[in-house]
Protein backbone atom coordinates (compact mmCIF):
# COMPACT_ATOMS: atom_id res chain seq x y z
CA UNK A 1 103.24 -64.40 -142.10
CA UNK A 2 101.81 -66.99 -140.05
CA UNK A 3 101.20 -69.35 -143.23
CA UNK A 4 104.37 -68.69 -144.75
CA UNK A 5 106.08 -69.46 -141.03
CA UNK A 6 104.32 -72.75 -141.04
CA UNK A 7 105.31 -73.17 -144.41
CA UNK A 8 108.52 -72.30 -144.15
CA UNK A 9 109.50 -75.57 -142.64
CA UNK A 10 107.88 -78.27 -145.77
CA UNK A 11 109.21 -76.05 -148.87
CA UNK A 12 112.71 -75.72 -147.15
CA UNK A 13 113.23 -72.05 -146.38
CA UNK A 14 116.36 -71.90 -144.00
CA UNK A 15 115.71 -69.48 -141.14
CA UNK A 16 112.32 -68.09 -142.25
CA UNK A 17 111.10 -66.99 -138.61
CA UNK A 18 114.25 -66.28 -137.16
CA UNK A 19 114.59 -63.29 -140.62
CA UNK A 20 111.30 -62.32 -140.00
CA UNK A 21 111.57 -62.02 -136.19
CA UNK A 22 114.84 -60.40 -136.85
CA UNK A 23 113.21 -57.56 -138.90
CA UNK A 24 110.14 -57.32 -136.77
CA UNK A 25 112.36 -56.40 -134.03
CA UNK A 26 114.50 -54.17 -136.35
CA UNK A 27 111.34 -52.11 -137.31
CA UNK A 28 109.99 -52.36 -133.86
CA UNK A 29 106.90 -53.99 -134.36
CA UNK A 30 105.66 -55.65 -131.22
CA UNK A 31 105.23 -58.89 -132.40
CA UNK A 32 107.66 -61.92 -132.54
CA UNK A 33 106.82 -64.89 -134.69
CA UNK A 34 106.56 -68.11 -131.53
CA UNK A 35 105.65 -71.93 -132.79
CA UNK A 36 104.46 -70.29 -136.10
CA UNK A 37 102.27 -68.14 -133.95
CA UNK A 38 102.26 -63.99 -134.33
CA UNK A 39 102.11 -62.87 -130.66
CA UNK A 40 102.52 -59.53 -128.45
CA UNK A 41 105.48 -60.55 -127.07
CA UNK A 42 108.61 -59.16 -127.75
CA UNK A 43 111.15 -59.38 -125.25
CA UNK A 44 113.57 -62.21 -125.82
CA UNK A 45 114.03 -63.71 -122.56
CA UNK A 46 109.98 -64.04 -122.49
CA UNK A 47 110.01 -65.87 -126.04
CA UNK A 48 113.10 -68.15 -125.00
CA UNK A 49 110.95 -68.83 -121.82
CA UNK A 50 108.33 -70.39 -124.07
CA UNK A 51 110.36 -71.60 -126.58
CA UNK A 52 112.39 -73.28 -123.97
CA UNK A 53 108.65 -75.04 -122.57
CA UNK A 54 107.69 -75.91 -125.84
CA UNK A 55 111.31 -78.17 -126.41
CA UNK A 56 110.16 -79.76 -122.82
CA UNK A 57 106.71 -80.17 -123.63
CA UNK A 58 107.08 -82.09 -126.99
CA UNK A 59 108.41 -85.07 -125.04
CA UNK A 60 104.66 -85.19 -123.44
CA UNK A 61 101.84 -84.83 -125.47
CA UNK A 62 99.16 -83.32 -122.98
CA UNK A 63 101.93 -80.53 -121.57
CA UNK A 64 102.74 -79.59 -125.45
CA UNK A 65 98.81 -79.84 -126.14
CA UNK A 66 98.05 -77.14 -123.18
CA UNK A 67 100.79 -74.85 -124.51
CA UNK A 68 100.18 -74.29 -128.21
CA UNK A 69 96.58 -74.09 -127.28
CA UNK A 70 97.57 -71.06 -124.89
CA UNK A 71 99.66 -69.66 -127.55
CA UNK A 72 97.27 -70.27 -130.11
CA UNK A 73 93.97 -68.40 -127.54
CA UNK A 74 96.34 -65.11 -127.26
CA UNK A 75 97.87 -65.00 -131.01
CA UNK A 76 94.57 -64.95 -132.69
CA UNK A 77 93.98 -61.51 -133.44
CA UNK A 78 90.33 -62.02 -134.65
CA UNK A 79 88.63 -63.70 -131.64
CA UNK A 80 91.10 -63.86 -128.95
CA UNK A 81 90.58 -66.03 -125.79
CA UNK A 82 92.13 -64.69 -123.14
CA UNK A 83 90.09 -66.42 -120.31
CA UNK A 84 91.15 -69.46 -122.00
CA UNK A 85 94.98 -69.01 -122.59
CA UNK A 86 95.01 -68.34 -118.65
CA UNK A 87 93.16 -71.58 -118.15
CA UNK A 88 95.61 -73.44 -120.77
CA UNK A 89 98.99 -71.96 -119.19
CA UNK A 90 98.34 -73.38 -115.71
CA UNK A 91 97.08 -76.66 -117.10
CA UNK A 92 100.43 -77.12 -118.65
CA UNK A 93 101.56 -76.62 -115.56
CA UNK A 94 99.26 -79.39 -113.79
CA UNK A 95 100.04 -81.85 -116.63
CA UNK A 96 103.78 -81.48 -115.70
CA UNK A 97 103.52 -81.57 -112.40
CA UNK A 98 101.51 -84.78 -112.76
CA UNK A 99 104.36 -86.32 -114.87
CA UNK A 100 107.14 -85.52 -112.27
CA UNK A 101 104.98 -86.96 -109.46
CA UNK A 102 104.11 -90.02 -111.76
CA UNK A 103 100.71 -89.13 -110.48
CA UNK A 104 97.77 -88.77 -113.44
CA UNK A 105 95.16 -87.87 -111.02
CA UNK A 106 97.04 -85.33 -108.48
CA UNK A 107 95.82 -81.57 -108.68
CA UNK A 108 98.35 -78.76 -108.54
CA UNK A 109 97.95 -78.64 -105.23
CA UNK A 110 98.98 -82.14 -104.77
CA UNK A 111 101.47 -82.44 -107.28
CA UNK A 112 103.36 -79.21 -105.78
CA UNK A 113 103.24 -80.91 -102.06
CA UNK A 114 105.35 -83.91 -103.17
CA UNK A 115 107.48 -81.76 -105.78
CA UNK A 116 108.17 -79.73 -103.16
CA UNK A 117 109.93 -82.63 -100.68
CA UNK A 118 111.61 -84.11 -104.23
CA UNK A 119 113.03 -81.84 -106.09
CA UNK A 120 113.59 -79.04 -103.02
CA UNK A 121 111.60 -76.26 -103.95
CA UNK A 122 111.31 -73.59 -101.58
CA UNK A 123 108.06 -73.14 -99.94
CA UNK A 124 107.25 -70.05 -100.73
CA UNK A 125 107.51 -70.79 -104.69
CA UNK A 126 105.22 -73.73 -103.91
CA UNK A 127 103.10 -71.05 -102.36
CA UNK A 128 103.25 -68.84 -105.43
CA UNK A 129 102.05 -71.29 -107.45
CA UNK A 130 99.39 -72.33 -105.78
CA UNK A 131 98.10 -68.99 -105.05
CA UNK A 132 98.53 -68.77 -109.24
CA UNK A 133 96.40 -71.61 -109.49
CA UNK A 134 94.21 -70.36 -107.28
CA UNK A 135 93.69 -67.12 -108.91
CA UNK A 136 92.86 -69.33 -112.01
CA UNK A 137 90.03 -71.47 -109.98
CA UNK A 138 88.05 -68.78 -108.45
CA UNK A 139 88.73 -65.11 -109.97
CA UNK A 140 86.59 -64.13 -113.03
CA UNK A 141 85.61 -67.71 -113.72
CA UNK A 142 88.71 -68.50 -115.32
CA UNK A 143 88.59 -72.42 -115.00
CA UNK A 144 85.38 -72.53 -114.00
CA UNK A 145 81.49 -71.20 -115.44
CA UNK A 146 81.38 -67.14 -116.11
CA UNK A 147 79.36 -65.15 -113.67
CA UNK A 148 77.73 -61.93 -114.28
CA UNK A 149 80.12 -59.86 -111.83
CA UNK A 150 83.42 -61.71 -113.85
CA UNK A 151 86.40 -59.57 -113.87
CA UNK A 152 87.79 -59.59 -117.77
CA UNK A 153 91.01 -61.14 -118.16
CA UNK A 154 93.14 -59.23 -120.28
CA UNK A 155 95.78 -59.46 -122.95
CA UNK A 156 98.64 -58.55 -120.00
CA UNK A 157 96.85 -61.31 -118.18
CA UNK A 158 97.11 -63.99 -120.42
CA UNK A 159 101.14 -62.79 -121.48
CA UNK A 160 102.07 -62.80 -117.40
CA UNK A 161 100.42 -66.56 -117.30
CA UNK A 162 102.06 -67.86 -120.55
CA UNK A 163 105.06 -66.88 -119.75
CA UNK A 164 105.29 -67.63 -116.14
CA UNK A 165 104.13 -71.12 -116.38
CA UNK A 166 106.57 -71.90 -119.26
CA UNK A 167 109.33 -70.37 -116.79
CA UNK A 168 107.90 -72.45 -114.08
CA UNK A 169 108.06 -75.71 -116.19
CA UNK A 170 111.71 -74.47 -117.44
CA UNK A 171 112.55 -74.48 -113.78
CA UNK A 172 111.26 -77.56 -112.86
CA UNK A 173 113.00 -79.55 -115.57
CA UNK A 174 116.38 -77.73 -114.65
CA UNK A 175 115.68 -79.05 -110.83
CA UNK A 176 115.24 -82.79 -112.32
């Protein structure tokens, strides 16, 4: 499905994933076809949420590069990477934040202090965010070397992170 999704596009097959998405929902599957991608995520708000990121993200290479590398981590059903789509989401995330603030260098942290005076976040969203990220630095090794005691990030992990840093990003171009 996958192969024929990606293919869809170079042998000119109108609407390939939206009819295949459309009977995967019809039969209840679980799955929705995202970027070419087979993922456990069904509810259409969530996919819109990353579809909507992705559209954002193609204007700048390293936000687009962090995304399809998260989607790519949780879609692969032999060897999937959960630790890793975590650690992709929120570095989409960073690399935004770094293009609003014009800043290459600035952390999350950083970035989200001067976003926060520009484009009139509220704090406590700041706050979330940065708690996010910090859940990312420190808990089960996430961005950072495993340790023997590492709690295992899960599939509903790496789903709540995808799709909460593509809303994030959504909501931060909206605000520009």
């Amino acid at each position: 499905m996958e192969f024929l999704s990606d293919l869809s596009t170079t042998i000119n097959i109108p609407d390939f994933t939206k009819r295949v998405n459309n009977n995967l929902k019809r039969e209840l599957a679980g799955y929705t076809i995202i970027q070419d991608k087979i993922v456990q995520i069904t509810s259409e708000q969530e996919v819109k949420a990353i579809e909507d990121a992705l559209q954002i993200a193609s204007k700048y290479k390293s936000v687009e590069t962090h995304l399809n590398q998260s989607l790519e981590l949780l879609s692969n059903r032999e060897n999937p990477d959960y630790r890793n789509s975590v650690k992709e989401s929120i570095s989409a995330v960073e690399a935004y934040c770094s293009i609003l603030t014009n800043d290459s260098k600035a952390t999350l942290g950083k970035a989200l202090t001067q976003i926060e005076k520009t484009h009139k976040i509220h704090s406590a969203l700041k706050s979330s965010f940065s708690a996010l990220y910090g859940y990312t630095s420190d808990s089960g090794g996430i961005r950072h070397s495993l340790l023997e005691d590492d709690i295992k990030v899960t599939l509903e992990d790496a789903k709540f992170m995808l799709i909460s840093c593509s809303a994030f990003i959504n909501y931060l171009k909206a605000k520009e």
